[in-house]
Protein backbone atom coordinates (compact mmCIF):
# COMPACT_ATOMS: atom_id res chain seq x y z
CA UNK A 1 -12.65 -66.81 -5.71
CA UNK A 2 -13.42 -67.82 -2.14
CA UNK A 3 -12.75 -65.04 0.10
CA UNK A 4 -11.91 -64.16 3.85
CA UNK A 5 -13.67 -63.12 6.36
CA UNK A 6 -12.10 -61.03 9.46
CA UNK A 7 -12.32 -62.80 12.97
CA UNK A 8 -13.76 -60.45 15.38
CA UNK A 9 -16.89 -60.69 18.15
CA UNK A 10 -19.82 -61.59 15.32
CA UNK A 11 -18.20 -64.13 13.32
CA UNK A 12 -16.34 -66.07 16.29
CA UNK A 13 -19.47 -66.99 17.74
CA UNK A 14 -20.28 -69.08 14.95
CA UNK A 15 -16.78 -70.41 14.06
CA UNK A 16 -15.88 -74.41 14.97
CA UNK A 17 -12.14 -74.17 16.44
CA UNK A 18 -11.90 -77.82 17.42
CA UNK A 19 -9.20 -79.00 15.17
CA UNK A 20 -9.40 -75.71 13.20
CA UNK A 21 -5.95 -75.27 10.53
CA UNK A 22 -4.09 -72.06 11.30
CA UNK A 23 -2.16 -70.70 8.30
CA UNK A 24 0.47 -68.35 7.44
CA UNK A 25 -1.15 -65.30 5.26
CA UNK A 26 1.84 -65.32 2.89
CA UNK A 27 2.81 -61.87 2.09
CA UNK A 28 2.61 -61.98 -1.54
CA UNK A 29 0.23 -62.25 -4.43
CA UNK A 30 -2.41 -64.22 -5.12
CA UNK A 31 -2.79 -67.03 -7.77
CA UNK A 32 -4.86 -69.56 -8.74
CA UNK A 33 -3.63 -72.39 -11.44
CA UNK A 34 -6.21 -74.74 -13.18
CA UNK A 35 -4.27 -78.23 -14.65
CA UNK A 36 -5.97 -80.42 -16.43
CA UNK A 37 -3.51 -83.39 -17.22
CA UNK A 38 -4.76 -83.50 -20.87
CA UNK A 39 -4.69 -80.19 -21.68
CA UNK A 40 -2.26 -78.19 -20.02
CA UNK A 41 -2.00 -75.46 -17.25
CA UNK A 42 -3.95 -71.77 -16.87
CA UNK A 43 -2.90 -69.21 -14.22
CA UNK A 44 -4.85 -66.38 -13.18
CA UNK A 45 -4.70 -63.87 -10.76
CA UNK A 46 -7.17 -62.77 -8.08
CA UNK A 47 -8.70 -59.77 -10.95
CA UNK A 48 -8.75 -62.66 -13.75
CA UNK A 49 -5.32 -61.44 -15.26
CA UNK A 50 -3.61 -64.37 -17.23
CA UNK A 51 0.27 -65.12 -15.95
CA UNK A 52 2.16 -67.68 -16.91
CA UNK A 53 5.30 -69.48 -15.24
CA UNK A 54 6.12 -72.45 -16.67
CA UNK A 55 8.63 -73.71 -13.79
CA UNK A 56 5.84 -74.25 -11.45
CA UNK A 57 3.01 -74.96 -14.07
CA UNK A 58 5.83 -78.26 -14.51
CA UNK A 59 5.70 -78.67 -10.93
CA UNK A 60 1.97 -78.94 -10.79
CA UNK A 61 1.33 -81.46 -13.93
CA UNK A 62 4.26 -83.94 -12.02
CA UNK A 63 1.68 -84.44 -9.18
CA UNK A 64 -0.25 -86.10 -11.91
CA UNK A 65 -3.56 -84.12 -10.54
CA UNK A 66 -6.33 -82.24 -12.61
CA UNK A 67 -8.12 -79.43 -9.98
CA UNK A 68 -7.51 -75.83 -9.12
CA UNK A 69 -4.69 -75.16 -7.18
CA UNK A 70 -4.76 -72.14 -4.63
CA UNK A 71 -2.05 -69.89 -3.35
CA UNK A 72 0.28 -67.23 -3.31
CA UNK A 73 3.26 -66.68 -5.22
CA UNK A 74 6.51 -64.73 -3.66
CA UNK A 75 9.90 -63.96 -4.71
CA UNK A 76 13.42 -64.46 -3.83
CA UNK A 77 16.18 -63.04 -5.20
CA UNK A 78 19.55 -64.67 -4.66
CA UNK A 79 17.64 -66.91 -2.06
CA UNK A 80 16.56 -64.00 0.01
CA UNK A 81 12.92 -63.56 0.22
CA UNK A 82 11.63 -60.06 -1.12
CA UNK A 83 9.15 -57.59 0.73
CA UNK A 84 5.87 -57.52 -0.92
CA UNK A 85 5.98 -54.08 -2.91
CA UNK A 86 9.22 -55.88 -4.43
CA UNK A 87 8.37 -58.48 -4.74
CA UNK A 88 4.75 -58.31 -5.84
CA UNK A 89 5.87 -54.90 -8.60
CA UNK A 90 7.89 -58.04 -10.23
CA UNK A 91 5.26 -59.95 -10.39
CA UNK A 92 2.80 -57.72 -12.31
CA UNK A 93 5.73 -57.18 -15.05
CA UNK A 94 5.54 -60.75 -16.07
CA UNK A 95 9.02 -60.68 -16.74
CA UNK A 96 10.78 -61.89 -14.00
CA UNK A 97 14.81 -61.53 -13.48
CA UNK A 98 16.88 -63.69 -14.08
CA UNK A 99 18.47 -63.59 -10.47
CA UNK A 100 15.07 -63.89 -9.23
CA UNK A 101 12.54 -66.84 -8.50
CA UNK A 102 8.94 -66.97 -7.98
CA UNK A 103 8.01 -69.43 -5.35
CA UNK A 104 3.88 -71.10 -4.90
CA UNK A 105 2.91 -71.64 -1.64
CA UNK A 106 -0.50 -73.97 -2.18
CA UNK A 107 -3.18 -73.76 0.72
CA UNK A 108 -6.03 -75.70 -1.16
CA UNK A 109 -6.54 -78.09 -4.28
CA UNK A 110 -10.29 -78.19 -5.71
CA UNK A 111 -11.39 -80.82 -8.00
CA UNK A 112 -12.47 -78.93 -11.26
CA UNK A 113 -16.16 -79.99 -11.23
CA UNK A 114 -16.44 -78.09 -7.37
CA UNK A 115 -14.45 -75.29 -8.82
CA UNK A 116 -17.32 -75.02 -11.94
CA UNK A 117 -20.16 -75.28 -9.60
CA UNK A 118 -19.12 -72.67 -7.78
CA UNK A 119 -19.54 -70.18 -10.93
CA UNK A 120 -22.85 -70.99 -10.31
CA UNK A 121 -23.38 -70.06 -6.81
CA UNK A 122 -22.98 -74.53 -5.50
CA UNK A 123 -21.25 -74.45 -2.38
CA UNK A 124 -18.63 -77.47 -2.42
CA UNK A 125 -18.90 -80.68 -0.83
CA UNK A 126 -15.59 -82.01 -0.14
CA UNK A 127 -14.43 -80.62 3.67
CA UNK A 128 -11.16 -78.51 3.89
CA UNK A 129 -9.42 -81.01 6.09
CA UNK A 130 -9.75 -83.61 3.10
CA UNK A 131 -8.48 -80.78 0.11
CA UNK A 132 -5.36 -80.17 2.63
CA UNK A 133 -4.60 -83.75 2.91
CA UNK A 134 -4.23 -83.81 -0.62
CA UNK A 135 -1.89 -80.79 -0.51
CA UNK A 136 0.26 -82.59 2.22
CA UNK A 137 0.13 -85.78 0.38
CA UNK A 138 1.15 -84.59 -3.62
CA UNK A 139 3.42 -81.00 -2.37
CA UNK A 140 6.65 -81.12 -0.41
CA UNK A 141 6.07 -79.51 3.01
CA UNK A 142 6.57 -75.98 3.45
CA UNK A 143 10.36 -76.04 5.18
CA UNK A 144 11.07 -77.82 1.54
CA UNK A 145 14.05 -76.24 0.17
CA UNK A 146 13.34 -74.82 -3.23
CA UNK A 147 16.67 -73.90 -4.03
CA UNK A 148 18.39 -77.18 -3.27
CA UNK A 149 19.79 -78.18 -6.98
CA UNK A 150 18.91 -82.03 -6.48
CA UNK A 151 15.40 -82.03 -5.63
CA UNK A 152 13.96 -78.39 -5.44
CA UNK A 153 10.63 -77.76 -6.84
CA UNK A 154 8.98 -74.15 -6.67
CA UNK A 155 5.55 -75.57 -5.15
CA UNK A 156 5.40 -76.13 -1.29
CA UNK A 157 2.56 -76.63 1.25
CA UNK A 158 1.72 -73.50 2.97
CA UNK A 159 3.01 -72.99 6.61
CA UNK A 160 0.41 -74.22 9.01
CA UNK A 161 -0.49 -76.08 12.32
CA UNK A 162 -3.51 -77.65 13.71
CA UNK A 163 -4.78 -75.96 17.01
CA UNK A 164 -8.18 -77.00 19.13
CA UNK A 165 -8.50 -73.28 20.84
CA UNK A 166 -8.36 -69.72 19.67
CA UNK A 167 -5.17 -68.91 22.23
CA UNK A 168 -2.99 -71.65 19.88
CA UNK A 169 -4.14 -69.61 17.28
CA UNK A 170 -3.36 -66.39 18.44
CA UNK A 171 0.27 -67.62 19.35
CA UNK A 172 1.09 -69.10 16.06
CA UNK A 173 -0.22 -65.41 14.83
CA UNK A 174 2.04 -63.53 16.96
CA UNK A 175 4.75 -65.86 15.71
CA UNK A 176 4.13 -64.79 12.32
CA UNK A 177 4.08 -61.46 12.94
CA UNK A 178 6.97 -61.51 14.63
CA UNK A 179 8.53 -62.47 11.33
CA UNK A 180 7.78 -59.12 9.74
CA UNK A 181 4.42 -60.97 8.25
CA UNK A 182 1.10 -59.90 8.47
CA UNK A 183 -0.57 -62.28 10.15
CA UNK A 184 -2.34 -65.56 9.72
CA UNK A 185 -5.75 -67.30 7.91
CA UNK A 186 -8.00 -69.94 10.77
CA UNK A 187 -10.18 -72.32 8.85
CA UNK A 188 -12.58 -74.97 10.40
CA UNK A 189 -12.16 -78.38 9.47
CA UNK A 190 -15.42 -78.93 7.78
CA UNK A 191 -15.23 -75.62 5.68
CA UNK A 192 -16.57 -75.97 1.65
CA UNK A 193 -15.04 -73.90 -1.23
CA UNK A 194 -17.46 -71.39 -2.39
CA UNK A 195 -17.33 -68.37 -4.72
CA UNK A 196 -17.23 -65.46 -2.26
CA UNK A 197 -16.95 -64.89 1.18
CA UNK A 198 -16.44 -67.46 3.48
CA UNK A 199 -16.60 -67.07 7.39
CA UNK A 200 -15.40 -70.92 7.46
CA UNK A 201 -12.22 -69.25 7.22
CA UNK A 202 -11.14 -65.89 9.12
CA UNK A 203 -8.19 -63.52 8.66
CA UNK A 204 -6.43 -63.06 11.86
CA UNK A 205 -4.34 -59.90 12.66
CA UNK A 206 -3.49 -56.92 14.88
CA UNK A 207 -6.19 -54.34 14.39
CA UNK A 208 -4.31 -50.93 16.24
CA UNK A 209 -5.63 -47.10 16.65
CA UNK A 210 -3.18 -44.35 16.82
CA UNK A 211 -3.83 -40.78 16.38
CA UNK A 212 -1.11 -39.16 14.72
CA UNK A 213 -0.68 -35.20 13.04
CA UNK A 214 -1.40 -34.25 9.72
CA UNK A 215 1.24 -32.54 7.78
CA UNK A 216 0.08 -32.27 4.09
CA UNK A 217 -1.99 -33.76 1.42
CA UNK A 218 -0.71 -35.85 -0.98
CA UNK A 219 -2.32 -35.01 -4.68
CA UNK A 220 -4.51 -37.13 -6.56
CA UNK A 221 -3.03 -38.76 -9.78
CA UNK A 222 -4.25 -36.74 -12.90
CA UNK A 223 -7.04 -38.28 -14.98
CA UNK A 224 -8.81 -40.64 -11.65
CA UNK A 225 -11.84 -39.45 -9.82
CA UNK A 226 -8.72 -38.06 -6.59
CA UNK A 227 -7.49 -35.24 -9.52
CA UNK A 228 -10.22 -32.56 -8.14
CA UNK A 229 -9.68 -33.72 -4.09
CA UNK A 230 -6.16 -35.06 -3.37
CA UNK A 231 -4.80 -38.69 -2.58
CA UNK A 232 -3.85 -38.89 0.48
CA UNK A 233 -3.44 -37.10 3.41
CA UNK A 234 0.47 -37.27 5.08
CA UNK A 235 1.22 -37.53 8.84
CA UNK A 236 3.49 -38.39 11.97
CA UNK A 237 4.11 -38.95 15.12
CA UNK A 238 4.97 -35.81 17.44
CA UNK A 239 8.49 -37.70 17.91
CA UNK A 240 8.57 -38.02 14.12
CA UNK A 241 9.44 -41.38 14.36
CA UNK A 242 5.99 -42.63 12.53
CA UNK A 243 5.17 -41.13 9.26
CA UNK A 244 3.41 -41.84 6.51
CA UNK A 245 -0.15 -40.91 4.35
CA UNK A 246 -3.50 -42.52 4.72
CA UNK A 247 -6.62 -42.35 2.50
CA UNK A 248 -9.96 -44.43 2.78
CA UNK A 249 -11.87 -41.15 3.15
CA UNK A 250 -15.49 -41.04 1.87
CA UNK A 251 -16.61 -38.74 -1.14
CA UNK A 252 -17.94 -36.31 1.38
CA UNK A 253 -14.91 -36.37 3.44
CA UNK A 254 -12.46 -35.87 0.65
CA UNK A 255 -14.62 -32.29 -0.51
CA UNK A 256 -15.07 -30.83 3.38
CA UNK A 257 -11.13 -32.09 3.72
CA UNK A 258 -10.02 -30.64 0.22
CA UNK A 259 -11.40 -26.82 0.96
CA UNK A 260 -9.97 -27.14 4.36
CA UNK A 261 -6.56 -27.72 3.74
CA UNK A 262 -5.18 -25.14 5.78
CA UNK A 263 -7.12 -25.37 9.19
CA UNK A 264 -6.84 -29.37 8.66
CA UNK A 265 -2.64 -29.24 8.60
CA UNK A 266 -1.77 -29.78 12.62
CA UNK A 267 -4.94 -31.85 13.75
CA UNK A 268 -4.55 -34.42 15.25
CA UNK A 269 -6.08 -37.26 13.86
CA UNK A 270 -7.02 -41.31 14.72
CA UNK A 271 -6.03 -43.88 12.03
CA UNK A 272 -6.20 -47.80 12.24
CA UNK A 273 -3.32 -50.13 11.21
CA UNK A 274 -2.34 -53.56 11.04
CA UNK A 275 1.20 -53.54 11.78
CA UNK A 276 4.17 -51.30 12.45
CA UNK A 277 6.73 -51.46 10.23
CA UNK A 278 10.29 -49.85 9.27
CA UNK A 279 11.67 -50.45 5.46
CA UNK A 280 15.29 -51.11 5.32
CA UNK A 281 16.27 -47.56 4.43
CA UNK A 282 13.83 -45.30 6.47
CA UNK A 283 15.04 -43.78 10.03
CA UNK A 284 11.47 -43.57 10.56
CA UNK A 285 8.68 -46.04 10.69
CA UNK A 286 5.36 -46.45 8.81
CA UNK A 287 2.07 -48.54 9.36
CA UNK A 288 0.61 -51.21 7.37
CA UNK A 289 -2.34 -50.48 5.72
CA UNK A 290 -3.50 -47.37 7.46
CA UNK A 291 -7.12 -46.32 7.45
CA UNK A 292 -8.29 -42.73 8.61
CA UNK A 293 -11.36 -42.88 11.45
CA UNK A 294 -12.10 -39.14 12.52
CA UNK A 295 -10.52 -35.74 13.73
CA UNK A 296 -9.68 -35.56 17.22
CA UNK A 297 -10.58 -32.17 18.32
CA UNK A 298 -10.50 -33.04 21.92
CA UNK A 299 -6.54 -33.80 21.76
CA UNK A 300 -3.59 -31.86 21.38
CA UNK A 301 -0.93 -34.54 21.23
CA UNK A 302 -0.49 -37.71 18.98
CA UNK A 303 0.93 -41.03 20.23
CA UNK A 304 4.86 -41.65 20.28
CA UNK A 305 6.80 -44.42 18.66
CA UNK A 306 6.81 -46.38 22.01
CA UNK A 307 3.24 -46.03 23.24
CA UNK A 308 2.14 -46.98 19.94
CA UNK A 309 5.30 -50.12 20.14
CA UNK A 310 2.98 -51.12 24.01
């Protein structure tokens, strides 16, 4: 599994932008689907789980190519794409409903004997801007209609654009998120597949601080390592228009937390998001992926709804 690295100051130095692909990072789950002509089809997910979905294992042998195919699956439900928890809490049932579809969006094809060396720790020779030709050549594009009855097929391109500077980039990323999507993927031309991470290919997104008031603790599920600590901790805005719980604490941080309970209720505190976001039945809004960073002792008031929105 080849992943991302995270664009920031250290790895942009070293990154090639000149005719760099910009992708969408499609908010759903990761698969990867080995099809061998002969043989048949194997999907896995990004732990090694087995799935199976034999509309778009169908898709796949048509192309008449044996390689790995990458990307990430979503659903739709009556044509209407579904948020990730949705979406994604379908997925791991392998069941899916029957007024549901799961849809592949492919960003890279691997011949097998590249994917096989990689087990071994062989970086790839074949350059990314040759793999995605061969998406674009055997995979409708990605404004393909999957659900049109005459000629819809459940495997599309992903979403992307070419750019020759980081400001292209950025735009197209801003687009996304605009969307309600969490951001985009940058790859350089010349970039090999490789088991682990790669920084020929960067994650870009909105990286945002906040501080924020702690209201609670959130227990630890019974029988996992949280039962003796707690979960997470639960806070808001001092508008109350932002709310929601964040963990990431260290081992240390959860014990000198835990047997502070009390005092720690009504500090103010600084987290780090990705995105602000409201579900369709909240009156309140929430933060993706929120990560605690420290107690702010030297403040007595959190950020609002609309500094946090500037």
């Amino acid at each position: 599994y080849m992943r991302c690295g995270t664009y920031n100051e250290k790895t942009s130095k070293k990154f090639k932008v000149d005719g760099a692909f910009v992708q969408l990072k499609a908010d759903g789950s990761y698969r990867e689907f080995n099809v061998q002509q002969d043989i048949g089809v194997t999907c896995v997910s990004r732990q090694g789980e087995e799935y199976s979905y034999p509309h778009i294992e169908e898709a796949l042998l048509e192309t008449g190519l044996t390689g790995a195919f990458f990307g990430e699956l979503t659903v739709y439900r009556n044509g209407v794409l579904l948020d990730r928890a949705t979406g994604n809490g379908i997925l791991r049932k392998h069941e899916i409903p029957e007024d549901c579809i799961v849809i592949f969006d492919c960003w890279d094809i691997v011949t097998l004997d590249e994917y096989n060396a990689a087990k071994a720790k062989v970086k790839g020779k074949t350059p990314y801007y040759a793999r995605w030709a061969m998406v674009q050549k055997y995979l409708p594009d990605h404004m393909h209609d999957p659900f049109d009855g005459d000629g819809g097929s459940p495997v599309r391109a992903i979403e992307c654009i070419e750019v020759d500077d980081i400001s292209e980039a950025l735009k197209f990323t801003a687009e996304v998120m605009g969307r309600g999507l969490e951001g985009s993927i940058i790859k350089e031309r010349d970039a090999v597949f490789r088991d682990g991470t790669s920084n020929q290919q960067l994650k870009l997104k909105v990286v945002i601080q906040l501080e924020v008031r702690v209201t609670g603790f959130h227990e630890g599920t019974p029988g996992t390592v949280r039962e003796e600590t707690f979960g997470a901790m639960t806070f808001e805005t001092d508008d109350g228009k932002i709310k929601g719980r964040v963990s990431g604490f260290k081992n240390e941080e959860l014990e000198y937390f835990n047997e502070r309970r009390e005092e720690t209720i009504g500090k103010v505190i600084t987290v780090e998001c990705n995105d602000i976001t409201k579900g369709r039945n909240n009156d309140h809004y929430a933060l993706s992926h929120p990560r605690y960073l420290e107690v702010r002792d030297d403040k007595d008031e959190t950020d609002t709804f609309e500094s946090a929105m500037e």
